[in-house]
N, C-alpha and C. Protein backbone atom coordinates (compact mmCIF):
# COMPACT_ATOMS: atom_id res chain seq x y z
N UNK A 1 -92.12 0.48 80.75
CA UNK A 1 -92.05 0.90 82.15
C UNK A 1 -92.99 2.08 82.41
N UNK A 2 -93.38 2.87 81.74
CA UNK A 2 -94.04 4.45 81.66
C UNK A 2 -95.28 3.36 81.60
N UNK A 3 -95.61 2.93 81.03
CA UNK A 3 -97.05 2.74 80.66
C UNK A 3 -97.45 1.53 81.83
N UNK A 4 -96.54 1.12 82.42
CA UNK A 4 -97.12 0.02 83.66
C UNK A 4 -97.08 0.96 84.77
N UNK A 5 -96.04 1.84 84.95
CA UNK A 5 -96.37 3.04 86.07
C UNK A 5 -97.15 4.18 86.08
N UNK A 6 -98.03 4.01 84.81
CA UNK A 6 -99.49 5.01 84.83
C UNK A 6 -100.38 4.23 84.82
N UNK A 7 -100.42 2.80 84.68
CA UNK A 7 -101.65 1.64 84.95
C UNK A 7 -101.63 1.88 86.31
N UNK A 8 -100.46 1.65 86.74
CA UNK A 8 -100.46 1.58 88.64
C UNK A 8 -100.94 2.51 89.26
N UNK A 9 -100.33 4.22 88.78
CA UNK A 9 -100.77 4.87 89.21
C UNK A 9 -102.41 4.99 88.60
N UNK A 10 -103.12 4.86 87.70
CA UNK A 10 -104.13 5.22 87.59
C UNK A 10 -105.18 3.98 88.43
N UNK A 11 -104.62 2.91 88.72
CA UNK A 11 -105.50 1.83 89.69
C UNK A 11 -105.54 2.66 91.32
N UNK A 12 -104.29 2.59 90.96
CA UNK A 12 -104.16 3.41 92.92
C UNK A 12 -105.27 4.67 92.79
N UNK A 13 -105.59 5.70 92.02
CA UNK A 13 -106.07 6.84 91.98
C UNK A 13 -107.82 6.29 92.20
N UNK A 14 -108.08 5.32 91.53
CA UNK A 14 -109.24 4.77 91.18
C UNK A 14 -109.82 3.77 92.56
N UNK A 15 -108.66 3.43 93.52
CA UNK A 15 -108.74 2.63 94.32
C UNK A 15 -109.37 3.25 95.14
N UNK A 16 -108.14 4.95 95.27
CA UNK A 16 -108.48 6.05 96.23
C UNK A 16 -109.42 6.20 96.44
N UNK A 17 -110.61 6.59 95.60
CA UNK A 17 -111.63 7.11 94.83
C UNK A 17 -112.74 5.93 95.63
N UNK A 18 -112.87 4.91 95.25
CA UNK A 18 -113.49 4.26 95.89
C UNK A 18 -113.59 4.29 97.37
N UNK A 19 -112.28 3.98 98.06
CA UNK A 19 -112.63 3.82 99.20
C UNK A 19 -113.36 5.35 100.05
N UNK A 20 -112.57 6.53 98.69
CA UNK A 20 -113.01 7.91 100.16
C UNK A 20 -114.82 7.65 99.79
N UNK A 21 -115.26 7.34 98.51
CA UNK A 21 -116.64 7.63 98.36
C UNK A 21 -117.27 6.09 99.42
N UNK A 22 -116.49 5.17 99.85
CA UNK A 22 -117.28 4.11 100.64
C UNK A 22 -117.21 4.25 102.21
N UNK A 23 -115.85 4.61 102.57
CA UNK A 23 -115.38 4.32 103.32
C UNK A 23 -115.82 5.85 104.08
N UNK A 24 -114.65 6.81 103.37
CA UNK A 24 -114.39 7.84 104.38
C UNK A 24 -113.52 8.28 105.31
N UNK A 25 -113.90 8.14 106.61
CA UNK A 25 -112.72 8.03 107.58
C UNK A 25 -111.71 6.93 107.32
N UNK A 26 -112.29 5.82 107.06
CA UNK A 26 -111.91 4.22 107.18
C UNK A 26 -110.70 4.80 105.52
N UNK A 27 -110.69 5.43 104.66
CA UNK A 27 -110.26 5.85 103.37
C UNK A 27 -109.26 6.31 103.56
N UNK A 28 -108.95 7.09 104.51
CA UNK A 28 -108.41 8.37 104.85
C UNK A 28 -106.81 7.41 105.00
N UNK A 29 -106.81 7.47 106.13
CA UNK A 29 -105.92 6.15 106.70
C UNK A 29 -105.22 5.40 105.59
N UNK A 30 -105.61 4.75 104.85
CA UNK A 30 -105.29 3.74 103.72
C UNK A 30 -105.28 4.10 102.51
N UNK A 31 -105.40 5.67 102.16
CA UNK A 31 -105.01 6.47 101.42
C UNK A 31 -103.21 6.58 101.58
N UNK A 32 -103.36 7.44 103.03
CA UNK A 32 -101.87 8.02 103.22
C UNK A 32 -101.22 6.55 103.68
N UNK A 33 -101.73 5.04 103.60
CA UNK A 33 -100.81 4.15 103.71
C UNK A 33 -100.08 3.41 102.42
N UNK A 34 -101.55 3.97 101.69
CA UNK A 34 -101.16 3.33 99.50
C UNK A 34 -100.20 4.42 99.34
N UNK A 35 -99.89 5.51 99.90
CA UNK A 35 -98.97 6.81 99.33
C UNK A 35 -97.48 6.28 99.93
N UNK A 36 -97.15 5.98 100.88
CA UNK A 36 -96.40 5.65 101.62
C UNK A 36 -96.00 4.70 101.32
N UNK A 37 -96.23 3.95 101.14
CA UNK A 37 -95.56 2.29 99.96
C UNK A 37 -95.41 2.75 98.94
């Protein structure tokens, strides 16, 4: 369980990461919506 909930969390972190360096504004948004789920 520890080690599938630091895969997750480290995809989500990596996801983050992508979208603020693509996106930006469009990141922002769907950041605080991946946090929120």
């Amino acid at each position: 369980m520890a080690s599938s909930s630091a895969t997750l969390a480290g995809s989500v972190a990596a996801s983050n990461l992508l979208r603020s360096s693509t996106g930006g504004f469009i990141g922002l948004p769907l950041r605080s919506l991946g946090s929120a789920g």
